[in-house]
Protein backbone atom coordinates (compact mmCIF):
# COMPACT_ATOMS: atom_id res chain seq x y z
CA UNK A 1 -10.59 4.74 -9.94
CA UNK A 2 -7.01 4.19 -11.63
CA UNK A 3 -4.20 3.11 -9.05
CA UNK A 4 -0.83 1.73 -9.48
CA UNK A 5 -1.31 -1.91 -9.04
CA UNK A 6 1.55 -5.28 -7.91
CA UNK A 7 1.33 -7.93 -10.09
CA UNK A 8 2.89 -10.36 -7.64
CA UNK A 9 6.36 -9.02 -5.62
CA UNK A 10 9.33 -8.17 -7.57
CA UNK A 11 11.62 -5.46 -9.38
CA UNK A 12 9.88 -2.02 -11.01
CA UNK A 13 8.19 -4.51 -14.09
CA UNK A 14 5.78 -5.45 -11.19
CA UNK A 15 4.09 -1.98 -11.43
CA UNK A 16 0.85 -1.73 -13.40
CA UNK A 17 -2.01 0.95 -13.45
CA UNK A 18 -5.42 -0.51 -13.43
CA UNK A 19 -9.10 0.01 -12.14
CA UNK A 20 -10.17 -0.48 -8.61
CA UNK A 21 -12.66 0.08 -6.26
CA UNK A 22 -12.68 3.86 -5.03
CA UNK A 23 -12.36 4.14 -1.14
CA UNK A 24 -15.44 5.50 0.87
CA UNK A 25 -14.82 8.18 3.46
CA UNK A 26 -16.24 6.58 7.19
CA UNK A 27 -17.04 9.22 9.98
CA UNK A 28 -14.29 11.54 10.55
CA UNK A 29 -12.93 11.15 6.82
CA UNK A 30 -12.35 13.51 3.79
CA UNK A 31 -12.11 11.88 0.39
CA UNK A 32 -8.93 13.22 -1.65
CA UNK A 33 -8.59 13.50 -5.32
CA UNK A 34 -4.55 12.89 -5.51
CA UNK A 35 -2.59 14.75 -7.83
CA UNK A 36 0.40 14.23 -7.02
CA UNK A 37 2.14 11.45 -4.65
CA UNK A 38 5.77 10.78 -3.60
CA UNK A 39 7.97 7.90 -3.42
CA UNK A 40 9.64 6.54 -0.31
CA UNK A 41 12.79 3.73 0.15
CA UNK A 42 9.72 2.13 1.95
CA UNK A 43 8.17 1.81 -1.56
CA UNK A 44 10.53 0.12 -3.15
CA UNK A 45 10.90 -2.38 -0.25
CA UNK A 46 6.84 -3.05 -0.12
CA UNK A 47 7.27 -3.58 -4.11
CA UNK A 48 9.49 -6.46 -3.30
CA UNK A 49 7.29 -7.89 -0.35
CA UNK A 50 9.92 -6.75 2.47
CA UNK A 51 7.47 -4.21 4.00
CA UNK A 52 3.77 -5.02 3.93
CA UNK A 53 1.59 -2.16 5.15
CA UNK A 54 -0.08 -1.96 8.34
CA UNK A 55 -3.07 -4.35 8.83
CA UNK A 56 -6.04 -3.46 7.58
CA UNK A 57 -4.58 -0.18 5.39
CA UNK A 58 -4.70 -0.35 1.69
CA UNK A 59 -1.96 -2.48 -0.26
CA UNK A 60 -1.43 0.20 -2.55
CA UNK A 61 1.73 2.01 -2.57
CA UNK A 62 2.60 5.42 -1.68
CA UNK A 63 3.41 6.99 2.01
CA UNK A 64 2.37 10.73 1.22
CA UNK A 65 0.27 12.95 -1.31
CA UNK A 66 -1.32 16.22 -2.03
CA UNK A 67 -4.69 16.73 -3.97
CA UNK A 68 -8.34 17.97 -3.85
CA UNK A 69 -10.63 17.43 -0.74
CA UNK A 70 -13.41 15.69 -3.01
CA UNK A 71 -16.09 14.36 -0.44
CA UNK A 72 -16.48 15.18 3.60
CA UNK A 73 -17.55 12.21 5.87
CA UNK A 74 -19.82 12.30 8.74
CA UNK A 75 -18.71 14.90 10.89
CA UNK A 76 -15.80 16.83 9.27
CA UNK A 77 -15.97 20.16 9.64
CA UNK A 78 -12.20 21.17 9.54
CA UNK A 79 -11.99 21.20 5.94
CA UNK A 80 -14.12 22.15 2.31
CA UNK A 81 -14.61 20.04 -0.66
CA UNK A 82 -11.99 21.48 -2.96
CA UNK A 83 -9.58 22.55 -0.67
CA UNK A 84 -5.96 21.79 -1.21
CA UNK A 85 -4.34 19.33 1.10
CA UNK A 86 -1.64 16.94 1.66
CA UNK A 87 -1.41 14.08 4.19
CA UNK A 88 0.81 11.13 5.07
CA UNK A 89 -0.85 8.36 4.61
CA UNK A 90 -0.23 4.15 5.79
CA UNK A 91 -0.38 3.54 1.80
CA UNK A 92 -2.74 4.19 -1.25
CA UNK A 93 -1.34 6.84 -2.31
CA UNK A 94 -0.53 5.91 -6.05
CA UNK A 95 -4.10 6.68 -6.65
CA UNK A 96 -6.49 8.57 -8.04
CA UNK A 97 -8.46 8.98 -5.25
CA UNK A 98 -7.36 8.14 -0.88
CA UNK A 99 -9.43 8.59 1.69
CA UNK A 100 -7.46 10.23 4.55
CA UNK A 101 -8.81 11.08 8.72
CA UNK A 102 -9.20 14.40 8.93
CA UNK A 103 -6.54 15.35 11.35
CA UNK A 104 -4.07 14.17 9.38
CA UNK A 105 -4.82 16.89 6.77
CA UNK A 106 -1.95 19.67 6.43
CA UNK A 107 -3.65 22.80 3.64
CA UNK A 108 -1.42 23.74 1.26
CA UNK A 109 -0.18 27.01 1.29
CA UNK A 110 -1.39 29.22 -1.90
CA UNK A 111 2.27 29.64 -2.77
CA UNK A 112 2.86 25.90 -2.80
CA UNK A 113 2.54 23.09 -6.10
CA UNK A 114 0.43 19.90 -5.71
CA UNK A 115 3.99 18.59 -6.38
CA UNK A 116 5.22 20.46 -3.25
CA UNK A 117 2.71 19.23 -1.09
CA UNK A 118 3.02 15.60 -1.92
CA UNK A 119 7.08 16.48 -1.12
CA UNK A 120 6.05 17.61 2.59
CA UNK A 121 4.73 14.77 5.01
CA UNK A 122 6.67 11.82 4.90
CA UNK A 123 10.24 13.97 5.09
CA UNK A 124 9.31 16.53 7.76
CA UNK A 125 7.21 14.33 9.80
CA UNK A 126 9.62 11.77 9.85
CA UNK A 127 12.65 14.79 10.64
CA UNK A 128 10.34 16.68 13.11
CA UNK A 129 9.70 13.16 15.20
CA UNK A 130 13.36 12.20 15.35
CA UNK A 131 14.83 15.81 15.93
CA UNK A 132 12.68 16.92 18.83
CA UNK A 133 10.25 14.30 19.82
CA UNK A 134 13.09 11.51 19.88
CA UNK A 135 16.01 13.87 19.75
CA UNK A 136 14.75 16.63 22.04
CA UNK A 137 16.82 19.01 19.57
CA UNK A 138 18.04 22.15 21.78
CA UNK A 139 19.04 25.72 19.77
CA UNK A 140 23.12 25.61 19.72
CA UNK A 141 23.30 21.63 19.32
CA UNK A 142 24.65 20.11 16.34
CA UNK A 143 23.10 17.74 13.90
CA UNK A 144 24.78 15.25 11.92
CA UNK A 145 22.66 14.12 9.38
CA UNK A 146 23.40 11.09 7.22
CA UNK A 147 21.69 10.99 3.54
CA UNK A 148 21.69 14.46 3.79
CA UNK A 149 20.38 14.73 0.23
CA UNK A 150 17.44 12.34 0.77
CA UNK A 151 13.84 13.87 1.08
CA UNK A 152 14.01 13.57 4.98
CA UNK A 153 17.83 14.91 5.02
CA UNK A 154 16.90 17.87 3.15
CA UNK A 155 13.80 18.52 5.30
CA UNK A 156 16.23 17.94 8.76
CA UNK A 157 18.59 20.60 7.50
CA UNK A 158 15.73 23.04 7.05
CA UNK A 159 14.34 22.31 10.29
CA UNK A 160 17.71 22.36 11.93
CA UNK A 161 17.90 25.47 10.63
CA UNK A 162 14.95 27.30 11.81
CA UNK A 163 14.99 25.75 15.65
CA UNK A 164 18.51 27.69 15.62
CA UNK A 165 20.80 24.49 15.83
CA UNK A 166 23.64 23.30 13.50
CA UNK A 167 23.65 20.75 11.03
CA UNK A 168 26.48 18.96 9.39
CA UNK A 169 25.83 16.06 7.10
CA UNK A 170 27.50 13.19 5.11
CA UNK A 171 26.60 12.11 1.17
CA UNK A 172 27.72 10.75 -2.19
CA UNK A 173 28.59 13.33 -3.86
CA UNK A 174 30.02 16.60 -3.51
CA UNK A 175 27.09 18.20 -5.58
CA UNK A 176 24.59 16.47 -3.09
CA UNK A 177 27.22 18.42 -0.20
CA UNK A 178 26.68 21.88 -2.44
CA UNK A 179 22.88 21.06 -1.73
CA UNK A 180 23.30 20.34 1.67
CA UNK A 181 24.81 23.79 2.33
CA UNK A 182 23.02 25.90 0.28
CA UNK A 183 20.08 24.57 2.69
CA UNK A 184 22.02 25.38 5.85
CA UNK A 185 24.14 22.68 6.92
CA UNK A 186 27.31 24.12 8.04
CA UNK A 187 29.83 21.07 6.66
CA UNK A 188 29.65 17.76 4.63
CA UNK A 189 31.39 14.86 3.98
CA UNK A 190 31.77 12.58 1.11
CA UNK A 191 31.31 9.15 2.57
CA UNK A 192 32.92 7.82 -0.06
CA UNK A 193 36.32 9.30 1.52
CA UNK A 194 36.27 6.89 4.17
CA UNK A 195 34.93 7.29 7.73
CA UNK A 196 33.59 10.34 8.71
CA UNK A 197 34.94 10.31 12.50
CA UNK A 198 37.69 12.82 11.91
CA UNK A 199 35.89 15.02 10.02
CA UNK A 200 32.84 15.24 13.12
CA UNK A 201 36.16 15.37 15.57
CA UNK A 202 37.26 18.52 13.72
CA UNK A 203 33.60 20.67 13.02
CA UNK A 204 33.16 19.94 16.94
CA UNK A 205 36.57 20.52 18.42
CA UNK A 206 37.24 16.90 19.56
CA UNK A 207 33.51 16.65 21.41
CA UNK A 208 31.33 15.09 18.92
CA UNK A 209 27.56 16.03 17.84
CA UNK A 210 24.83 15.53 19.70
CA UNK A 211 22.48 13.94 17.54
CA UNK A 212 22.62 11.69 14.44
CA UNK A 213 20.26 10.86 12.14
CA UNK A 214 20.89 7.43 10.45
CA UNK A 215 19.71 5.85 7.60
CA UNK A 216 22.26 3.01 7.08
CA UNK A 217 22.40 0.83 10.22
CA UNK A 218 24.73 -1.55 11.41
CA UNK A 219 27.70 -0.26 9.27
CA UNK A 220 27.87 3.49 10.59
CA UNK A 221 26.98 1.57 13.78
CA UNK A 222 30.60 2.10 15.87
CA UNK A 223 31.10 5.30 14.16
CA UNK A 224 28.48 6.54 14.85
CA UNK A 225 29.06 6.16 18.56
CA UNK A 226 32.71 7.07 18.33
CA UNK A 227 31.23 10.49 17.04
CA UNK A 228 28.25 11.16 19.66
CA UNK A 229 29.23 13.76 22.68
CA UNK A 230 28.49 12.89 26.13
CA UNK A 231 24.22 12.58 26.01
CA UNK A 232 24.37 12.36 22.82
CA UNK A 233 21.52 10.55 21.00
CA UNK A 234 21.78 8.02 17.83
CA UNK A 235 18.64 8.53 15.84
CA UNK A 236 18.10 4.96 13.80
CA UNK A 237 15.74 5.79 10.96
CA UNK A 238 16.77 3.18 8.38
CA UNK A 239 19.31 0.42 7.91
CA UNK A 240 19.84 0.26 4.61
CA UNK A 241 23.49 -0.98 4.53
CA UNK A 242 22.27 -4.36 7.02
CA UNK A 243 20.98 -4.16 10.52
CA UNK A 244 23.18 -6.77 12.25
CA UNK A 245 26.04 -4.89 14.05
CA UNK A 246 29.12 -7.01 15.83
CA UNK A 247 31.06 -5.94 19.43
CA UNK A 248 28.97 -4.03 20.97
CA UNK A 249 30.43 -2.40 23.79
CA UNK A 250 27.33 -1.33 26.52
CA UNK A 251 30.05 -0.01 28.90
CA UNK A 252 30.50 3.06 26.26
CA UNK A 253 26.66 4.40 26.14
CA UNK A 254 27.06 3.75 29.83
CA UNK A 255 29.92 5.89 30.48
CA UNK A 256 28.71 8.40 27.80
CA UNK A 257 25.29 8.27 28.95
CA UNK A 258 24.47 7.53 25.00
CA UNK A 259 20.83 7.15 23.73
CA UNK A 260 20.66 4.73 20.69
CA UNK A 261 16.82 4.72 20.07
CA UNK A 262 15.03 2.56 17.22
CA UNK A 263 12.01 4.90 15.01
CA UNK A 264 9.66 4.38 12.41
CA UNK A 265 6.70 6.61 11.53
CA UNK A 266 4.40 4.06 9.57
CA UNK A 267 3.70 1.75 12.62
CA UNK A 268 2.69 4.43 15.01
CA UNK A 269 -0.93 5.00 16.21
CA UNK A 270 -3.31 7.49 13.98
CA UNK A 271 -4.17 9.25 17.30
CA UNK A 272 0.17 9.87 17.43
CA UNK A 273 0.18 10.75 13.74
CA UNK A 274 -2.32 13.46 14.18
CA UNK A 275 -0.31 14.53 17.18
CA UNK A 276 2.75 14.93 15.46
CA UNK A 277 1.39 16.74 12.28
CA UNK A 278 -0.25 18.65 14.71
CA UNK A 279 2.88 20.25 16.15
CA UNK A 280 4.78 20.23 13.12
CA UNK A 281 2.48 22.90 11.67
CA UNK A 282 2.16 24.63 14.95
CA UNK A 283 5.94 24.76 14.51
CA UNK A 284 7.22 24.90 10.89
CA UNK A 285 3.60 26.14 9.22
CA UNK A 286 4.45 29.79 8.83
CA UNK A 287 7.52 28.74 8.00
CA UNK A 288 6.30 26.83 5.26
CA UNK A 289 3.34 29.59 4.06
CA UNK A 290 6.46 32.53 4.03
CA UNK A 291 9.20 29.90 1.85
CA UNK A 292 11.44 30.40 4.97
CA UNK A 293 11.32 26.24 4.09
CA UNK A 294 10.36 24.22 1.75
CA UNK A 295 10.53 20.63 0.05
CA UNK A 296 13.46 19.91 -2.19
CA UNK A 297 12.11 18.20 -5.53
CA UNK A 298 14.58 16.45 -7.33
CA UNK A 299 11.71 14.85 -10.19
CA UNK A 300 8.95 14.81 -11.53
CA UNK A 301 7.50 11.89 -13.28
CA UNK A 302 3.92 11.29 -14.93
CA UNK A 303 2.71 8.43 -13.02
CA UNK A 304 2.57 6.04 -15.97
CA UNK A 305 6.41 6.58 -15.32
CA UNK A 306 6.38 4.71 -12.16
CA UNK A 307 8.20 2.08 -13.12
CA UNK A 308 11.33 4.24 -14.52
CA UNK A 309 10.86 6.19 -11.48
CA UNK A 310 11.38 3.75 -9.00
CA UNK A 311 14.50 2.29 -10.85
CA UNK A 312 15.52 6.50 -10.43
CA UNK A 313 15.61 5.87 -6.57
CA UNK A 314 16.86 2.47 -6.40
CA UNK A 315 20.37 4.25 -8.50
CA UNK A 316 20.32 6.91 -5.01
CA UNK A 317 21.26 9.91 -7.44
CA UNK A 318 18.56 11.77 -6.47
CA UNK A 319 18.52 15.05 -4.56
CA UNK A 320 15.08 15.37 -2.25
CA UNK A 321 11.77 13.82 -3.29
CA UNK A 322 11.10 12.24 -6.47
CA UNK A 323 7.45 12.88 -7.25
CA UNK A 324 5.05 11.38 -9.19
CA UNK A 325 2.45 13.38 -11.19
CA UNK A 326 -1.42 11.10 -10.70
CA UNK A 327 -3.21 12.07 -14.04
CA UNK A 328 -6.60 11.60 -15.08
């Protein structure tokens, strides 16, 4: 098969599509014929050799895609050759072809693109964990999500949206914000107009959200906490502004009885994985059938595009997923 291939660690001239050996399905295993696959911030870290994948998982990039069941292994009876499918995946996904467990598959929904699918896992697994596996979301709490134009913001709003909560969210941009609303946040903020503690003090009355979702790390770090009600709950995702934070005061989560709790989806266990996809169809799947939700698609790109597309994140203008297109 063709996959997008490193040629050592570096910047988006790295990427290369080339021949190699087609994956196998073991027992329990479907074989996938990808057609389309989406890109992650994790992707362009693993590109530069800050995020190698789990041991033993492919090397080849790509967190999440949507194809063609192509071959069942032993003992998979859940699913048909040829039916239409997405997964997350540990990596290989920049590939023609991934072999996937079988519980991990989510069908797509007749109504739904290839392109669509490979928009799904990776953003609304990652939003259902932290909102109510983490987060223990409750109808009439409130939300602040950060990068509320990413792939996973845009998911959280949606998802926000249907357990009956409130969302309010921060961005770059006030047409990311439009986005943001149009989805079902209630507010935004342009984080480029300096901290966003007043404008949390004012959408809650002075009481603060409570639960954040944050990307960016250390540097939202005291804010964050300055902006979190009593029980409230600091979601850390990401840290893409630096992880290191300075002053900590312990005597405030005490007295607040705040939560800050570290997350990340790639490094759990498959059995957890299948769990959580699991419960996110049990939960969002009609949901996602009717178009009551749905995955925000910023781009397309044909995968010999990779490159360019990469560069495309790395400038953050993006609204939701930015998808790549796995031709013949």
């Amino acid at each position: 098969m063709k996959a997008v291939l490193l040629n050592g660690f570096g910047g988006p001239e790295v990427l290369h599509i080339a021949e190699t050996e087609t994956p196998t399905p073991g027992p329990g295993e479907v074989l996938v014929r990808v057609r389309a696959s989406s890109l992650n911030r994790a992707d362009l870290l693993q590109r530069m050799g800050h995020y190698p994948p789990p041991k033993g998982e492919s090397d080849i990039l790509g967190l999440e895609m949507a194809g063609e069941v192509a071959q069942l292994g032993e003992g998979v009876s859940s699913v048909q050759v040829g039916d239409r499918v997405c997964a997350l995946l540990p990596g290989g996904g920049y590939a023609q072809y991934v072999t996937v467990p079988a519980g991990m598959l989510i069908k797509l929904p007749p109504k739904l693109t290839f392109a669509q699918g490979a928009a799904i896992p990776e953003a609304f697994l990652t939003a259902y964990l932290n909102l109510f596996v983490l987060g223990q979301l409750s109808p009439e709490e409130t939300v602040l999500v950060h990068a509320g134009a990413s792939g996973v913001g845009t998911s959280a709003i949606q998802l926000i949206r249907l357990a009956g909560a409130r969302s309010i969210v921060t961005a770059g941009s006030e047409v990311k914000l439009e986005r943001c609303i149009s989805l079902g946040a209630s507010a935004g903020w342009n984080y480029h107009e300096g901290s966003f503690v007043p404008f949390v003090e004012e959408q809650t009355d002075g009481q603060g959200v409570d639960i954040i979702m944050d990307f960016i790390g250390g540097p939202y770090y005291h804010d964050n906490i300055a902006s979190l009600a009593v029980d409230g709950r600091l979601l850390i995702i990401g840290t893409m502004g630096g992880a290191a934070v300075e002053n900590v005061n312990l005597g405030t989560l005490l007295g607040r009885r705040i939560q800050v709790i570290g997350t990340a989806l790639r490094s759990r266990s498959l059995a957890t994985k299948i769990e959580l996809t699991a419960a996110f169809q049990a939960f969002a799947g009609e949901a996602l059938a009717s178009g009551a939700i749905a995955p925000v698609i910023d781009s397309v790109f044909d995968w010999r595009e990779v490159a360019q597309a990469h560069e495309y994140m790395a400038s953050n203008k993006n609204i939701g997923k930015i998808v790549l297109n796995v031709g013949e």
